[in-house]
C-alpha atoms as a PDB file:
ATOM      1  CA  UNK A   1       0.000   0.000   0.000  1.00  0.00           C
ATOM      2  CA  UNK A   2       0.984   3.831  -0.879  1.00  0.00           C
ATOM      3  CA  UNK A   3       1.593   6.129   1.927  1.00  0.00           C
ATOM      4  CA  UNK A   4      -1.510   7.822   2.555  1.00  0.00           C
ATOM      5  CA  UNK A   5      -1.456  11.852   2.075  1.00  0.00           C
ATOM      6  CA  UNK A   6      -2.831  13.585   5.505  1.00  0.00           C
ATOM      7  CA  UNK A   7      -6.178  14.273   4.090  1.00  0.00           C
ATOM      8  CA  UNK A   8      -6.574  10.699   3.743  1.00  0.00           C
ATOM      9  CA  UNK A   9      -5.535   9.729   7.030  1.00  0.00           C
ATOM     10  CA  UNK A  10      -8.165  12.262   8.381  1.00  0.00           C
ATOM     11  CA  UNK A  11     -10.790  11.074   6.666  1.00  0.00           C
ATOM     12  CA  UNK A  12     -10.283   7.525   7.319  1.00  0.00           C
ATOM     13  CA  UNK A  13      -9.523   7.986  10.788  1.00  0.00           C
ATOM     14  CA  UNK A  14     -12.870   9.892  10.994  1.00  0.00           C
ATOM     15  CA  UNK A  15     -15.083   6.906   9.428  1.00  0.00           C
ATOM     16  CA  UNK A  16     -13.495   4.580  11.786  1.00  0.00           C
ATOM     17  CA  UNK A  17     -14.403   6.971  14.856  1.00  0.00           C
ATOM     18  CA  UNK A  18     -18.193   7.176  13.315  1.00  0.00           C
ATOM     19  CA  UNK A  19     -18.806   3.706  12.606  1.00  0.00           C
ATOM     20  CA  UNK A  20     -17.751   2.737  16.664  1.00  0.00           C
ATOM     21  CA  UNK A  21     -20.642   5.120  17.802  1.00  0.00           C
ATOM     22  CA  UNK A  22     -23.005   4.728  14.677  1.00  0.00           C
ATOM     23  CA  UNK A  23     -24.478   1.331  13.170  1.00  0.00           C
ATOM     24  CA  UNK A  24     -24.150   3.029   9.600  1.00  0.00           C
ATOM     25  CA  UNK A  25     -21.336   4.479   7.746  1.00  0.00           C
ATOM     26  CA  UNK A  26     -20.979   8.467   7.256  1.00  0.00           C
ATOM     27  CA  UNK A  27     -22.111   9.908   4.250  1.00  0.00           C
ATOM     28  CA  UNK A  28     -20.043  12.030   2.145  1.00  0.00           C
ATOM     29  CA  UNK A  29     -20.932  15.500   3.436  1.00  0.00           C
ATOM     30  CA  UNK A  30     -20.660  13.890   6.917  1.00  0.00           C
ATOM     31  CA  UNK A  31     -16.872  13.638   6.141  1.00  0.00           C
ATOM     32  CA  UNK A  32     -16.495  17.210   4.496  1.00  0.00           C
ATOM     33  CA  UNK A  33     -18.540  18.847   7.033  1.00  0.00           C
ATOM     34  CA  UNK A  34     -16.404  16.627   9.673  1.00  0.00           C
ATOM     35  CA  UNK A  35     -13.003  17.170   7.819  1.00  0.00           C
ATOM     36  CA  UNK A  36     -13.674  20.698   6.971  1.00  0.00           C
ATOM     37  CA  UNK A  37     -13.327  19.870   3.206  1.00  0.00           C
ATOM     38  CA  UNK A  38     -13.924  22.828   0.872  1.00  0.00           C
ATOM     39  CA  UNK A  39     -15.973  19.908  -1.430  1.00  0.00           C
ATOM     40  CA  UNK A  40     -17.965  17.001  -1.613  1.00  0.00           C
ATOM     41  CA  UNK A  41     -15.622  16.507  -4.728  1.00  0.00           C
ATOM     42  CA  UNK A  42     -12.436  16.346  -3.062  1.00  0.00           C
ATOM     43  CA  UNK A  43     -13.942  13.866  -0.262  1.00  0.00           C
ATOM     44  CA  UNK A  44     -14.954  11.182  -3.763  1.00  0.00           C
ATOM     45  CA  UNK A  45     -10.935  11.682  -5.280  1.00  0.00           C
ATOM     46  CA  UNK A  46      -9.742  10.990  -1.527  1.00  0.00           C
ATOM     47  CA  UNK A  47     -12.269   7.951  -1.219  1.00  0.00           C
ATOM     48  CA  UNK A  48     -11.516   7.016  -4.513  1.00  0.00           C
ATOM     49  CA  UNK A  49      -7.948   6.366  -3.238  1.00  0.00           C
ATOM     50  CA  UNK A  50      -9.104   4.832   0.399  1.00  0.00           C
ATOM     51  CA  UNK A  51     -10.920   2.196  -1.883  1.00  0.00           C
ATOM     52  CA  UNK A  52      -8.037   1.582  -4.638  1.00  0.00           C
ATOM     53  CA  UNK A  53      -5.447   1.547  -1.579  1.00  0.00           C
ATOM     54  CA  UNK A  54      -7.559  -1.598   0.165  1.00  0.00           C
ATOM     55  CA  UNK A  55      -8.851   0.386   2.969  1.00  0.00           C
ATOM     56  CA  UNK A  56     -12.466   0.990   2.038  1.00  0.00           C
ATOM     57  CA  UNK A  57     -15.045  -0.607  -0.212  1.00  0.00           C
ATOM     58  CA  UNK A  58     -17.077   1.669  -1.264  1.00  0.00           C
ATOM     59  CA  UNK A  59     -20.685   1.536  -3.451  1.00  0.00           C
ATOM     60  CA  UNK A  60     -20.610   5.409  -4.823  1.00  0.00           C
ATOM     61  CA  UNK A  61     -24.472   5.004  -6.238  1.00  0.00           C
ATOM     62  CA  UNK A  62     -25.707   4.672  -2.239  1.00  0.00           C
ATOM     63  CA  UNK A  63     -25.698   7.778  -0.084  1.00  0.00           C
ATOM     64  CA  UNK A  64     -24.177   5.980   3.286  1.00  0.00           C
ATOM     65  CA  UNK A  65     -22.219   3.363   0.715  1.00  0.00           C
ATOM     66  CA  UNK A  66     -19.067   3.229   2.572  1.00  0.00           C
ATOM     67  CA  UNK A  67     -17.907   0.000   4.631  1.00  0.00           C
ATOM     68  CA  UNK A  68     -14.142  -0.564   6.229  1.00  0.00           C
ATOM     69  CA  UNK A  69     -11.990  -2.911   5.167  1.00  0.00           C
ATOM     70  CA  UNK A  70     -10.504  -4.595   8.301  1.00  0.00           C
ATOM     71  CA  UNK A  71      -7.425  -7.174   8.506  1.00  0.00           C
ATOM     72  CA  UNK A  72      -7.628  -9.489  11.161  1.00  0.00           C
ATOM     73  CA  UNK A  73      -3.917 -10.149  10.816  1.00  0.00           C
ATOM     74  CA  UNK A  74      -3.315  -7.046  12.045  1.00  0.00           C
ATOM     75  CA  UNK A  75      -5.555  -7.361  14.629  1.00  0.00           C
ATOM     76  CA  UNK A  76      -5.992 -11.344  15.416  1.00  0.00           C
ATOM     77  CA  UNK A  77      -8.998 -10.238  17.603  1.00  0.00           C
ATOM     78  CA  UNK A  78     -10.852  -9.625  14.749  1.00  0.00           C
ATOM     79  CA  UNK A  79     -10.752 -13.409  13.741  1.00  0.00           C
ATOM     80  CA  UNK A  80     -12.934 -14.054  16.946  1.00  0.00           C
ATOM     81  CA  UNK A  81     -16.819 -15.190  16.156  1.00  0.00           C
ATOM     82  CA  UNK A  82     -19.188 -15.160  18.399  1.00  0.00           C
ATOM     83  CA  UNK A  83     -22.645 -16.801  17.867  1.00  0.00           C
ATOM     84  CA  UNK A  84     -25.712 -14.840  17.678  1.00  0.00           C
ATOM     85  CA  UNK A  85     -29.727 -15.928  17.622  1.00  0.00           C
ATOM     86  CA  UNK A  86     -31.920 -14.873  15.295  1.00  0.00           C
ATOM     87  CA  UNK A  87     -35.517 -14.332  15.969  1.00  0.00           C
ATOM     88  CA  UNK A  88     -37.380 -13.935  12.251  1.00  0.00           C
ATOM     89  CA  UNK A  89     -38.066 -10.785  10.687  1.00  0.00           C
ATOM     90  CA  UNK A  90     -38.708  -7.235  11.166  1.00  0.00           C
ATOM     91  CA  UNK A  91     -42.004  -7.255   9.245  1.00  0.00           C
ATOM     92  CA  UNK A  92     -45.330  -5.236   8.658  1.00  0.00           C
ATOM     93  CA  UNK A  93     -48.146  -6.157  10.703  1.00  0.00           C
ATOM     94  CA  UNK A  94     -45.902  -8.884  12.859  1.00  0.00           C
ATOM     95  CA  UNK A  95     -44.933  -7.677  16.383  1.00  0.00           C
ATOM     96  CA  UNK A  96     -40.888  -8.440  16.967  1.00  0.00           C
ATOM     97  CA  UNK A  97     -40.870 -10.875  19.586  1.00  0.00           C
ATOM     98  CA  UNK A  98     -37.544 -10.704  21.570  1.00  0.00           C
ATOM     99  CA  UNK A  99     -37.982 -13.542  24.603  1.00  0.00           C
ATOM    100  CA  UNK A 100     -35.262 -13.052  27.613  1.00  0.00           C
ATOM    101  CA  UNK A 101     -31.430 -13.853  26.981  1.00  0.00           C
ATOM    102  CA  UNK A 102     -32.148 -16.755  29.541  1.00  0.00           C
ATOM    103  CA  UNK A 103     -34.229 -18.628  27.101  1.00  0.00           C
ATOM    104  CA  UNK A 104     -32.589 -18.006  23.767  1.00  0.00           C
ATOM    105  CA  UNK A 105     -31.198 -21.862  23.788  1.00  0.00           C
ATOM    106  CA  UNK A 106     -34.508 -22.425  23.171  1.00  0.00           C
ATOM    107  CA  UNK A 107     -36.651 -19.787  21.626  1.00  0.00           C
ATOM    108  CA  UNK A 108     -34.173 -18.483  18.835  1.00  0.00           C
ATOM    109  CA  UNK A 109     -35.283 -19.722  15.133  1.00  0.00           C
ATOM    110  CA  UNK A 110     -31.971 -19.246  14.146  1.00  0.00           C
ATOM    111  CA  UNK A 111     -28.312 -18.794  14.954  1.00  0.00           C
ATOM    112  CA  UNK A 112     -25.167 -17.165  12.966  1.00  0.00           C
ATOM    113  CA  UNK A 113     -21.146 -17.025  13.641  1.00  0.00           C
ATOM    114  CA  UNK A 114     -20.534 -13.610  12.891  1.00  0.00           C
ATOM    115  CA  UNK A 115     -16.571 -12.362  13.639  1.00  0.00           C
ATOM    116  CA  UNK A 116     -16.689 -10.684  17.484  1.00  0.00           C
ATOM    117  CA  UNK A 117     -16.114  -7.056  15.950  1.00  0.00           C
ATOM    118  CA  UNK A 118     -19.690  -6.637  14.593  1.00  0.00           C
ATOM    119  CA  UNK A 119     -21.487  -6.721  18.101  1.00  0.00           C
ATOM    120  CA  UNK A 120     -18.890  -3.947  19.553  1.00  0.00           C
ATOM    121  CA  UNK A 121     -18.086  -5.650  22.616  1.00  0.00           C
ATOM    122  CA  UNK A 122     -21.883  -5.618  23.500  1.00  0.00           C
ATOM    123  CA  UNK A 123     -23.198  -8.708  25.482  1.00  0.00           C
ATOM    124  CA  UNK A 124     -26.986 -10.376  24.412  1.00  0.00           C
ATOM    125  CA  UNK A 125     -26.941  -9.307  21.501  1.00  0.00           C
ATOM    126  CA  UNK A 126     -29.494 -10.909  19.387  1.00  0.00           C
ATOM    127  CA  UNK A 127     -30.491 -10.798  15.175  1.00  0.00           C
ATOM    128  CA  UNK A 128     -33.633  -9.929  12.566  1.00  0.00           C
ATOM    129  CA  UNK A 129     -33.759 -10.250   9.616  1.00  0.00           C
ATOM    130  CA  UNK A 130     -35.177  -7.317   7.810  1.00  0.00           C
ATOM    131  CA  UNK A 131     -38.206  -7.075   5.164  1.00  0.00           C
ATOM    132  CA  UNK A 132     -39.041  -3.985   3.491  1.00  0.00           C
ATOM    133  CA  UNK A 133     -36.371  -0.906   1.752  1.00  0.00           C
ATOM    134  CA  UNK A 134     -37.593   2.006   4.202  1.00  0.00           C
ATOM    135  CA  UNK A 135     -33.950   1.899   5.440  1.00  0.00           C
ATOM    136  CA  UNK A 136     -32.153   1.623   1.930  1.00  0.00           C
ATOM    137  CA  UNK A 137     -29.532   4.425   2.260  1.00  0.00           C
ATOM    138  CA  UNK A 138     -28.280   3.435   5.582  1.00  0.00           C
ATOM    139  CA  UNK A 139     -27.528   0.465   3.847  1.00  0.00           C
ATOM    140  CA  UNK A 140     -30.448  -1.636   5.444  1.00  0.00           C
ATOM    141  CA  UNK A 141     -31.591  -3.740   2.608  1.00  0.00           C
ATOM    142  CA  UNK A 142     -34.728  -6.141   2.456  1.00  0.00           C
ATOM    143  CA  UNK A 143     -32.633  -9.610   3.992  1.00  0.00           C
ATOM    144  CA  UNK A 144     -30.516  -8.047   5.866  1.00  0.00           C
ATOM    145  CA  UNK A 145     -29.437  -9.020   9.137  1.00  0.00           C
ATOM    146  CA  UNK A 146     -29.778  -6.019  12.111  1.00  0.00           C
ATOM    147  CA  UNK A 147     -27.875  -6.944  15.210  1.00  0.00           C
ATOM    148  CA  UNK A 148     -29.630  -5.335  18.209  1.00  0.00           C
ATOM    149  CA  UNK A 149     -29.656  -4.986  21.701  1.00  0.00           C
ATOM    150  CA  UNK A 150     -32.567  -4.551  23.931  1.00  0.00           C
ATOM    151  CA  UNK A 151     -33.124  -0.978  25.279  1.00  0.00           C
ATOM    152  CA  UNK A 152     -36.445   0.663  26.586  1.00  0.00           C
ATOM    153  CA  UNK A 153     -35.023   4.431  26.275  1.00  0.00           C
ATOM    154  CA  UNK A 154     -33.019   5.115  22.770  1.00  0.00           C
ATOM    155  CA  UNK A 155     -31.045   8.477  21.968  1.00  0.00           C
ATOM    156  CA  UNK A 156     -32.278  10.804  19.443  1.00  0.00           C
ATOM    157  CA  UNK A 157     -31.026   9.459  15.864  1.00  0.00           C
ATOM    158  CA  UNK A 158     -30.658   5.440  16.897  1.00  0.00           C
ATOM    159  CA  UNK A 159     -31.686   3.270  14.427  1.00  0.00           C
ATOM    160  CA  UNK A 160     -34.553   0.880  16.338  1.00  0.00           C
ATOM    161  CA  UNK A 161     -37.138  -1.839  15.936  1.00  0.00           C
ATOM    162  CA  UNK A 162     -40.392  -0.017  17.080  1.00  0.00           C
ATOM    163  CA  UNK A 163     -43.885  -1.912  17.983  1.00  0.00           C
ATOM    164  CA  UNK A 164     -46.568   1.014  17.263  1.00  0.00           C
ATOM    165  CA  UNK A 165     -49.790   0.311  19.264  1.00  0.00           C
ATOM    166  CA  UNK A 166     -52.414   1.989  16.974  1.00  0.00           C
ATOM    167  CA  UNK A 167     -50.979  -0.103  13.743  1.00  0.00           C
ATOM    168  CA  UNK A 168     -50.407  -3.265  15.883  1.00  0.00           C
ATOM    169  CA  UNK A 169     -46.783  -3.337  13.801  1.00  0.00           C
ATOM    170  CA  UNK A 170     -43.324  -3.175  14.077  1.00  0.00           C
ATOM    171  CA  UNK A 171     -41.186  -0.703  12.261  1.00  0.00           C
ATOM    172  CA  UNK A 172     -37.144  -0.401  11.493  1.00  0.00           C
ATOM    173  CA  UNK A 173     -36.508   3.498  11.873  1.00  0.00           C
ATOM    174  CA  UNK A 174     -34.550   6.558  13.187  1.00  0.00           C
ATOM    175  CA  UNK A 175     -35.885   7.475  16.400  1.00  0.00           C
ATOM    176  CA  UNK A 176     -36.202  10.989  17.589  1.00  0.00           C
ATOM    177  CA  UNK A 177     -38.642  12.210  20.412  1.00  0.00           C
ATOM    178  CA  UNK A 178     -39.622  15.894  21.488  1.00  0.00           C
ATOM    179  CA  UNK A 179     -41.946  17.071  23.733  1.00  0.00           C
ATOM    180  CA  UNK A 180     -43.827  13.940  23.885  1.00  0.00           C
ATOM    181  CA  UNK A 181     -43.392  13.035  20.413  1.00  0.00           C
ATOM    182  CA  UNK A 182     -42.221  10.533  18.846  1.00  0.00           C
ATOM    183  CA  UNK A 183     -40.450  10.616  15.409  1.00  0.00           C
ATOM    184  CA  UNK A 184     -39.961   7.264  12.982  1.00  0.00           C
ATOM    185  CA  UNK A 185     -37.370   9.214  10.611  1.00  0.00           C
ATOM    186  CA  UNK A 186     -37.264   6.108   7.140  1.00  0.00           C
ATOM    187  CA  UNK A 187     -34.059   6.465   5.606  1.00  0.00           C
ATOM    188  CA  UNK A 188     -35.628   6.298   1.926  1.00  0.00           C
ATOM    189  CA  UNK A 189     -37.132   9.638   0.073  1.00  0.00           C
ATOM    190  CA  UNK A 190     -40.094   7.438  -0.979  1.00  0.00           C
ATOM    191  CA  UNK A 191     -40.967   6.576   2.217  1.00  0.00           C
ATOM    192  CA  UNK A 192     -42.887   8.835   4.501  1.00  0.00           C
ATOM    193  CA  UNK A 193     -42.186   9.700   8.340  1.00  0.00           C
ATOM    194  CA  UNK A 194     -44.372   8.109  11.513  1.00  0.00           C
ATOM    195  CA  UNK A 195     -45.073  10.466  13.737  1.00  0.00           C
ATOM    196  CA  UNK A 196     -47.153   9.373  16.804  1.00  0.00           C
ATOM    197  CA  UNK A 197     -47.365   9.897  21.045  1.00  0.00           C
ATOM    198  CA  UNK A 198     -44.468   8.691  22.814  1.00  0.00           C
ATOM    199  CA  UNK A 199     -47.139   6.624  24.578  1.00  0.00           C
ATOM    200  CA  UNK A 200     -47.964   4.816  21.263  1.00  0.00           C
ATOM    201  CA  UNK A 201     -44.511   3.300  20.822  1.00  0.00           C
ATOM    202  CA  UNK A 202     -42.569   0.636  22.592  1.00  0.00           C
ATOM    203  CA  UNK A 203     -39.033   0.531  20.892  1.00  0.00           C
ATOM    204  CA  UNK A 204     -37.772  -3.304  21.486  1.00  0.00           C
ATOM    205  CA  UNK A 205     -34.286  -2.639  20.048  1.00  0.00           C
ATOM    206  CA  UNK A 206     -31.416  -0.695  18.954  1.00  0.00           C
ATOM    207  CA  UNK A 207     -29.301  -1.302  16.712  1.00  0.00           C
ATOM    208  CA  UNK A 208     -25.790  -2.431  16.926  1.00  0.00           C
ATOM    209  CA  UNK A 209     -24.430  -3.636  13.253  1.00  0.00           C
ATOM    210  CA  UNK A 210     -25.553  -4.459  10.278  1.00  0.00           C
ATOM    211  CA  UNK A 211     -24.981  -7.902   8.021  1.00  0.00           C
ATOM    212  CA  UNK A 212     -25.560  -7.130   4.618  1.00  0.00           C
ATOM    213  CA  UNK A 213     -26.804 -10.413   2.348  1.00  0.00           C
ATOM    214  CA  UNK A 214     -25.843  -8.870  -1.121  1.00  0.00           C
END
């Protein structure tokens, strides 16, 4: 590999810090704004290189399209799997149904190997699969796997599994709340926003990582 210029040190450094906090990769104005680029031209030539040098993959037609390319023998940790149940789908009109880690043995329909990096160090973490393309540009396509862990009370801009009382259905969405509101933000310009009570959702997960099937 080349010697990478400064820029592209900055800007790589600055994915890897995003994707430890976020389960989806920056976008490309995230990285100008964050880089204080003069253009969201200059960010695609210094990608271009990240990708070309074996550092990134990169699909430039999606808006979040950026993944890390990670060597496990430079860090052998990385080689670690760790198993993970899966419990169906995240689908319309079917409530997610997440039983307690003590009875996952039994209740999981599923389990996957995945390597240890993906769950971020988290313990009971558990899988869906997803159905639907209202999270398409943060790279949540229909049969992908979400990796989640259970939380009651999200942060503003987590990506969750939501049950919505009125619709009796479960929804994959950005969450944001204010003033008693509650915000399902779809990352898809076709696809409209839920807004509803705070008292109308139950969020049953948060997401961790993403397993992409294509």
């Amino acid at each position: 590999m080349k010697r990478l210029s400064y820029r592209q040190e900055q800007i790589l450094s600055f994915i890897r810090e995003f994707v430890e906090t976020q389960p989806y990769p920056p976008t490309i104005r995230d990285i100008q704004a964050a880089c204080n680029i003069s253009s969201t031209s200059v960010v695609d030539y210094n990608l271009r290189i990240l990708q070309k040098e074996g550092h990134i993959h990169r699909e430039a037609e999606v808006s979040r399209g950026i993944e890390l390319v990670v060597s496990s023998d430079k860090n052998p940790s990385l080689s670690k799997t760790v198993r993970v149940p899966v419990f169906g789908n995240i689908a319309a009109g079917e409530p997610l149904q997440v039983p307690s880690s003590d009875s996952w043995n039994t209740e999981a329909v599923d389990e996957v190997d995945l390597p240890a990096f993906l769950t971020k160090g988290k313990e009971d973490v558990f899988a869906v699969r997803v159905k639907g393309d209202s999270m398409i540009d943060a790279l949540v396509a229909d049969g992908d796997l979400v990796l989640m862990e259970s939380v009651s009370e999200p942060q503003n801009g987590d990506m969750v599994a939501a049950w919505l009382n009125n619709t009796e259905e479960v929804t994959l969405k950005h969450f944001h709340m204010s003033n008693g509101v509650v915000t399902l933000q779809p990352a898809n310009p076709n696809v409209d926003p839920i807004t509803v009570p705070a008292e109308s959702v139950l969020v049953q997960g948060r997401v961790v990582g993403i397993v992409r099937t294509v």
